[in-house]
Each structure stands twice: as C-alpha cells, then as structure tokens.
N, C-alpha and C. Protein backbone atom coordinates (compact mmCIF):
# COMPACT_ATOMS: atom_id res chain seq x y z
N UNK A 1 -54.53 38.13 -15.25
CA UNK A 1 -55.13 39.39 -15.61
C UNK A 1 -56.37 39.59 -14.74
N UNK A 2 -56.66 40.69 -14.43
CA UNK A 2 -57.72 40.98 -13.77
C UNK A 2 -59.16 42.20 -14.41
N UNK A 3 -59.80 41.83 -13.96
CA UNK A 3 -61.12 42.68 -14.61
C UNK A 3 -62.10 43.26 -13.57
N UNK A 4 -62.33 44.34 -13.86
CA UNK A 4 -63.69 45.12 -13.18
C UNK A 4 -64.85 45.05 -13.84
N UNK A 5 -65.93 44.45 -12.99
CA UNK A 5 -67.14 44.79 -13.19
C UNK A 5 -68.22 45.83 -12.72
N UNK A 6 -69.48 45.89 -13.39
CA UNK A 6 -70.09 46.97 -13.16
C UNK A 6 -70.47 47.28 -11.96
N UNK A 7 -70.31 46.28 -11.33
CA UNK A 7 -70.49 46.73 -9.85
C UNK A 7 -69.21 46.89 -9.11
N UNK A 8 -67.97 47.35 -10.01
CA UNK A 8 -66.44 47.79 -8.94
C UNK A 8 -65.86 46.79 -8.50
N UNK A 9 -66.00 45.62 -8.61
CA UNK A 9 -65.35 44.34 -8.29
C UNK A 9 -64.59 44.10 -9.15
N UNK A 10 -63.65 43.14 -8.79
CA UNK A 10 -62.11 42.73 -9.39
C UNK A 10 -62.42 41.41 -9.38
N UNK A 11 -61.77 40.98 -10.65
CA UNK A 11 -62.19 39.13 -10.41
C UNK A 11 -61.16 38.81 -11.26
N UNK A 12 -59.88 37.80 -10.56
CA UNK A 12 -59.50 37.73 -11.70
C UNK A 12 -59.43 36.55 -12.75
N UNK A 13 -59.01 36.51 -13.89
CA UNK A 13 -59.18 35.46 -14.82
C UNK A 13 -58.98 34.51 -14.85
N UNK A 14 -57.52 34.14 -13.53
CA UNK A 14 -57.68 32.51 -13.66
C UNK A 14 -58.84 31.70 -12.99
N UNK A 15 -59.44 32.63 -12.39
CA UNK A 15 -60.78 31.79 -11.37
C UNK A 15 -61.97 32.11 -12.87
N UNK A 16 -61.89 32.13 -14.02
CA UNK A 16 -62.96 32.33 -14.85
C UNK A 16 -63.05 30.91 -15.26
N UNK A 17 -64.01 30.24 -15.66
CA UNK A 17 -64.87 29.37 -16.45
C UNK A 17 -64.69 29.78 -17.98
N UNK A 18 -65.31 30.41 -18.12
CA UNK A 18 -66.11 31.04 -19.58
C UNK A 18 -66.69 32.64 -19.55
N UNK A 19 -66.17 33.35 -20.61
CA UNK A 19 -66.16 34.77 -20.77
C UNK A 19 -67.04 34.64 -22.11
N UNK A 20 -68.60 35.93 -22.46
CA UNK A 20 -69.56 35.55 -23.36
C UNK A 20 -69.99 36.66 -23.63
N UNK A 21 -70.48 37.18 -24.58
CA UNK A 21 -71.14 38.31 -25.06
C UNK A 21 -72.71 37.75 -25.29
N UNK A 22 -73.42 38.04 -24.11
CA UNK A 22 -74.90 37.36 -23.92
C UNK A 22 -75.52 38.61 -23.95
N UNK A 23 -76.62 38.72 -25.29
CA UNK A 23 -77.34 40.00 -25.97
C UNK A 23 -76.49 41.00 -25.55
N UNK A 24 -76.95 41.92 -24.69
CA UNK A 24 -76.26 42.96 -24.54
C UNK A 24 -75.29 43.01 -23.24
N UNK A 25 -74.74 41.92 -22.95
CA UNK A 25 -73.60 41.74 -21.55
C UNK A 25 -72.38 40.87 -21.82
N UNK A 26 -71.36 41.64 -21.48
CA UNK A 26 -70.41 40.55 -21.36
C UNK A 26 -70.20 39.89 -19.56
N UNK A 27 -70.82 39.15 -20.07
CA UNK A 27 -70.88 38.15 -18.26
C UNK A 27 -69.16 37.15 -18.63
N UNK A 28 -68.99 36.64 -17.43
CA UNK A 28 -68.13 35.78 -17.24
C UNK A 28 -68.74 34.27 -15.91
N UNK A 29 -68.60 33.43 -16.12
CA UNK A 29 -68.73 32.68 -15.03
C UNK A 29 -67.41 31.88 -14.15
N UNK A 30 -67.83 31.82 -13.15
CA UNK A 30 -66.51 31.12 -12.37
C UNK A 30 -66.57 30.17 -11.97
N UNK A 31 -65.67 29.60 -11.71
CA UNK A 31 -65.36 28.06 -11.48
C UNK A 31 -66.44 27.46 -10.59
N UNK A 32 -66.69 28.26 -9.72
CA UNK A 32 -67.67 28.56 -8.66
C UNK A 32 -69.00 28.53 -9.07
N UNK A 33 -69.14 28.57 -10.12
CA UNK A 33 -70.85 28.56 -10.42
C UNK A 33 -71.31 30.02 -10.56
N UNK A 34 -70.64 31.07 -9.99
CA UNK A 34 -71.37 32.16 -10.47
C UNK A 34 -71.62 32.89 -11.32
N UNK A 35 -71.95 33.57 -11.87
CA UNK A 35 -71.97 34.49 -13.18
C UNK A 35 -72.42 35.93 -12.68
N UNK A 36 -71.00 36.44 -13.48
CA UNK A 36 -71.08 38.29 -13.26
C UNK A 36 -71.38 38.67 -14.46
N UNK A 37 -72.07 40.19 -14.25
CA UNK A 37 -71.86 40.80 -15.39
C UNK A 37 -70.49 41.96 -15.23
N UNK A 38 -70.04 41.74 -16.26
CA UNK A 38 -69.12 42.71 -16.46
C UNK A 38 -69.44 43.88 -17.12
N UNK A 39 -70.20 44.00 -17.69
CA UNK A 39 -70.30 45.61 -18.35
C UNK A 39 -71.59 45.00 -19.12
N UNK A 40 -72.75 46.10 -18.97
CA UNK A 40 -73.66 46.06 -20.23
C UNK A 40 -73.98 47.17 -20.97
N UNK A 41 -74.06 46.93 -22.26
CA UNK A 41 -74.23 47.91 -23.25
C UNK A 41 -75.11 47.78 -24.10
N UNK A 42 -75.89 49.06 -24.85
CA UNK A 42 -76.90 49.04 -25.66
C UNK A 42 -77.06 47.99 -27.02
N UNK A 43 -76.17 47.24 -27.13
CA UNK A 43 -75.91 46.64 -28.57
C UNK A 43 -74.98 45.56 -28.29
N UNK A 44 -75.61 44.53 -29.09
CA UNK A 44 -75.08 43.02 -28.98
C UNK A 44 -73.81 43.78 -29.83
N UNK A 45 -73.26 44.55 -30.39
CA UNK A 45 -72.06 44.20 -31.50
C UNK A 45 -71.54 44.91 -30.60
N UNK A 46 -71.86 46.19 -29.51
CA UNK A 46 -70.78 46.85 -28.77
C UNK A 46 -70.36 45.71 -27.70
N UNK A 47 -70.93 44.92 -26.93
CA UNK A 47 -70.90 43.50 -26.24
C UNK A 47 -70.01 42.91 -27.16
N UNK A 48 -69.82 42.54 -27.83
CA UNK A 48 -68.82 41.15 -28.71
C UNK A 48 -67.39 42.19 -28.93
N UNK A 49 -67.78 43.56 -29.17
CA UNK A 49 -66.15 44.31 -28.98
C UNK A 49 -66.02 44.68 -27.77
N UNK A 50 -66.61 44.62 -27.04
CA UNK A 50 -65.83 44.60 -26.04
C UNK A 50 -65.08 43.03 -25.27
N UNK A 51 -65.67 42.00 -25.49
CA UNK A 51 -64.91 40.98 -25.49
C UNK A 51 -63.96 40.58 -26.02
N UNK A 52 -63.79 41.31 -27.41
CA UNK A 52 -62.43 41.34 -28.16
C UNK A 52 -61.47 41.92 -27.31
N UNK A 53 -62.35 43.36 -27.33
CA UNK A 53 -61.41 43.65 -26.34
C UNK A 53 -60.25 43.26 -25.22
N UNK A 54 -61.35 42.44 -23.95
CA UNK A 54 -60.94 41.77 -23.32
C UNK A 54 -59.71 40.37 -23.98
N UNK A 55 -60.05 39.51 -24.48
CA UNK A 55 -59.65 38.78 -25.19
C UNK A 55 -58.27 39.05 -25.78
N UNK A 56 -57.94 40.24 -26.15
CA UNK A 56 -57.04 40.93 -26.81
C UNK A 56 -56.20 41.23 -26.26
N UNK A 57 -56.09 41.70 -25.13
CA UNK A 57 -55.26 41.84 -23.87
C UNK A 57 -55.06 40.96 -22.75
N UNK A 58 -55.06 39.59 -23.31
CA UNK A 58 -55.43 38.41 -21.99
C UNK A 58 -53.89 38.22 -21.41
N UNK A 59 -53.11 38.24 -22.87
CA UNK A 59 -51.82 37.70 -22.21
C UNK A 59 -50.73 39.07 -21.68
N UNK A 60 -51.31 39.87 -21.52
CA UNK A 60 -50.23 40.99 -21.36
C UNK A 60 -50.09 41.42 -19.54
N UNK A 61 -49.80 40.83 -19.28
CA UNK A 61 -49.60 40.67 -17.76
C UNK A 61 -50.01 41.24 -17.05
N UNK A 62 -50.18 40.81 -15.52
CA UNK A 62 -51.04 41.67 -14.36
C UNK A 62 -51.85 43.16 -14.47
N UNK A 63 -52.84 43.31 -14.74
CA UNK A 63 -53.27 44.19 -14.50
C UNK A 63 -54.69 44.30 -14.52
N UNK A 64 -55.64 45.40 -14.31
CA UNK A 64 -56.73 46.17 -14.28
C UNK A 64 -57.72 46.15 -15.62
N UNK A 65 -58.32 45.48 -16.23
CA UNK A 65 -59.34 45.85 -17.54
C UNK A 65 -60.49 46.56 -16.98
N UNK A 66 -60.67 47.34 -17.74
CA UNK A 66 -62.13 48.18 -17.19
C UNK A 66 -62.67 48.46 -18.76
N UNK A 67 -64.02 48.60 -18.80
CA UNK A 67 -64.18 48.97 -19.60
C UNK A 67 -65.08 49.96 -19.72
C-alpha cells in the first residue's frame, strides 16, 4: 500500500518501521531512520482517526491513501 504525505510524496508501507499519531501528526518512520509527517491536524483525536483510517485499509491492495 502506498501513502501521500503533506509534502506530495509517496512512500510506501513496506519500507515503514512504525506508523503514530504524535499530538497532532500522523508521522511514520522508515527503516531508514527517517520520519515523515504525513498529514497534520488541529486535534490529537482527528490524528488517531486518521490512523484508523490508514490502518483500516492496510490490506486492501496497491494503491494511493491520501488524506
């Protein structure tokens, strides 16, 4: 599965580490040591749904998450 972040980049999930709802960001880090943010939003509870989000759709094959 693949994901866009706020800066228009594609990353996809098997190169992820760990996916987190940190205060108001859902970051991901990669195997690599880095850490993106993927989307930030005004509210730690809109952050944790949107990781559901993500989360929710992990196994449904190839494609695009944006949020």
């Amino acid at each position: 599965m693949l994901i866009m972040t706020k800066d228009r980049e594609i990353i996809n999930l098997d190169n992820v580490l760990e996916i987190r709802a940190n205060k108001r960001n859902v970051e991901c880090e990669l195997m690599n040591g880095y850490i993106y943010t993927i989307q930030s939003f005004r509210t730690y509870k809109e952050a944790e749904d949107a990781l559901d989000k993500i989360l929710n759709q992990y196994d449904r094959g190839q494609r695009v998450i944006k949020l």
